[in-house]
C-alpha atoms as a PDB file:
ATOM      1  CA  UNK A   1      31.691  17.183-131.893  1.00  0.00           C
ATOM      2  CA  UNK A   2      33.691  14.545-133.886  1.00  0.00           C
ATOM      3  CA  UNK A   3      37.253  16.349-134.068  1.00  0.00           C
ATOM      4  CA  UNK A   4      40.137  13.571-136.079  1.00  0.00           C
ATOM      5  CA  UNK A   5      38.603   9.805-135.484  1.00  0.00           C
ATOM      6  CA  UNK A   6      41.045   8.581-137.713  1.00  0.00           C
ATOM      7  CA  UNK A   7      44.429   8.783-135.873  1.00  0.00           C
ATOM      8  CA  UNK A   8      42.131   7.294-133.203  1.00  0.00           C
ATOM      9  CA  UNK A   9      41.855   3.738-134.989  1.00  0.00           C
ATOM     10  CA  UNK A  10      45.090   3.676-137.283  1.00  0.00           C
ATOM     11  CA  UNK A  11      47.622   4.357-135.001  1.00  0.00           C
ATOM     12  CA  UNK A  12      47.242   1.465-132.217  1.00  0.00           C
ATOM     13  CA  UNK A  13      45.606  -0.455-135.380  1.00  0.00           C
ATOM     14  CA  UNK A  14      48.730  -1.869-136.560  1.00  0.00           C
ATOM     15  CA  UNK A  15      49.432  -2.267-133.192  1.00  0.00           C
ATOM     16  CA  UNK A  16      46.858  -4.430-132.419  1.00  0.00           C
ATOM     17  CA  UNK A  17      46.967  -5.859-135.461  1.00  0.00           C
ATOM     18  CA  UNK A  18      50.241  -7.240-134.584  1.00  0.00           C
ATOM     19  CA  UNK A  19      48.906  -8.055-131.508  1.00  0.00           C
ATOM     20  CA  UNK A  20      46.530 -10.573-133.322  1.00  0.00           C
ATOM     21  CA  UNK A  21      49.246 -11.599-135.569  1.00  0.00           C
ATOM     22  CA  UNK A  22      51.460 -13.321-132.145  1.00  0.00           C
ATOM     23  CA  UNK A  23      48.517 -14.557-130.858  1.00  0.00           C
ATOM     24  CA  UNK A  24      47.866 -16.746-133.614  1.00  0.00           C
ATOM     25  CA  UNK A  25      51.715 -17.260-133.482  1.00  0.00           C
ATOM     26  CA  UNK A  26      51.084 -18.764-129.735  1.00  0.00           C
ATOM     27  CA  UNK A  27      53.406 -15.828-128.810  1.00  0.00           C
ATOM     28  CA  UNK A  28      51.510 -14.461-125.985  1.00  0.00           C
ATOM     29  CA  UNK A  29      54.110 -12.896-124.307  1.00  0.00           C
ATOM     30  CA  UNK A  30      54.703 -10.658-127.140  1.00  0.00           C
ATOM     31  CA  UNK A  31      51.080 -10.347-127.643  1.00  0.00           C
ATOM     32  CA  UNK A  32      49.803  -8.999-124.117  1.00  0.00           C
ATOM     33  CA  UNK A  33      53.185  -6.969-124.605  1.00  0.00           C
ATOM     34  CA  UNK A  34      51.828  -4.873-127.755  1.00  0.00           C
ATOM     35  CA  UNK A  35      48.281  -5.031-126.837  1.00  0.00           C
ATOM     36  CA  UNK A  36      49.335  -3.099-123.557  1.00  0.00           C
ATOM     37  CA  UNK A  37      51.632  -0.624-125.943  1.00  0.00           C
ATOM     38  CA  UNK A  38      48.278  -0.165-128.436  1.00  0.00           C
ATOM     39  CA  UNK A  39      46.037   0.760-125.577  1.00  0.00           C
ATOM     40  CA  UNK A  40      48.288   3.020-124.163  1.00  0.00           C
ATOM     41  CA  UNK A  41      48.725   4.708-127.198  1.00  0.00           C
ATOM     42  CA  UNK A  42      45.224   5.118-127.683  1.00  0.00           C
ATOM     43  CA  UNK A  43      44.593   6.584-124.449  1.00  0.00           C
ATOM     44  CA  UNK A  44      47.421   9.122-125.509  1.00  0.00           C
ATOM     45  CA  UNK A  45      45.750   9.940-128.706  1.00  0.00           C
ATOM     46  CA  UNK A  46      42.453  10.617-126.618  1.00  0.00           C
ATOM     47  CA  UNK A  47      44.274  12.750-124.104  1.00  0.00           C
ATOM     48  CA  UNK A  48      46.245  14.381-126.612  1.00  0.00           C
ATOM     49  CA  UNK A  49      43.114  15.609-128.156  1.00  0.00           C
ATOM     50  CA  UNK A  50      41.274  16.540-124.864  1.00  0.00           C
ATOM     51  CA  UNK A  51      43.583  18.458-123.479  1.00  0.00           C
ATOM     52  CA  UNK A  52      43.790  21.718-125.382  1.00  0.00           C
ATOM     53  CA  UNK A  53      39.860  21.663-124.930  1.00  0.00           C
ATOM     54  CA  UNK A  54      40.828  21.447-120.841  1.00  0.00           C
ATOM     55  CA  UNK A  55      43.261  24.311-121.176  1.00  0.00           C
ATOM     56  CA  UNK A  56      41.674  27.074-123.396  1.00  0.00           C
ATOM     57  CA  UNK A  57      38.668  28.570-122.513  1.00  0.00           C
ATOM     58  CA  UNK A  58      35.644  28.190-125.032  1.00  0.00           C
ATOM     59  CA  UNK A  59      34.913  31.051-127.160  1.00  0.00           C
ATOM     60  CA  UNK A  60      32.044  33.288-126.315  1.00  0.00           C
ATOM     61  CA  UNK A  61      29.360  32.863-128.303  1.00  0.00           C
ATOM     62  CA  UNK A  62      27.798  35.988-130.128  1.00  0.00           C
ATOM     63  CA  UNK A  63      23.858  36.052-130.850  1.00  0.00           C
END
């Protein structure tokens, strides 16, 4: 079940995007820096979604 891809790409997007922008700017420092902040917050989107699956039981299923 697909539940909000979106938030998923755009949020650490402009990140990373950034990211790119410093590494092309021979600014690596600043580079690893956001890259590091954009896959953290990715893994906190993914989490964020996950866990109210982990914490509330499924609903029962009525045939």
């Amino acid at each position: 079940m697909v539940l909000i891809p979106a938030p998923l790409v755009l949020v650490p997007g402009s990140l990373s995007y950034e990211s790119l922008l410093y590494v092309f700017q021979s600014d690596t420092t600043d580079a690893v820096s956001l890259a590091v902040r954009a896959l953290l917050a990715a893994i906190l989107i993914v989490a964020g979604f996950l866990t109210p699956q982990l914490v509330t039981p499924l609903p029962l299923r009525r045939s």
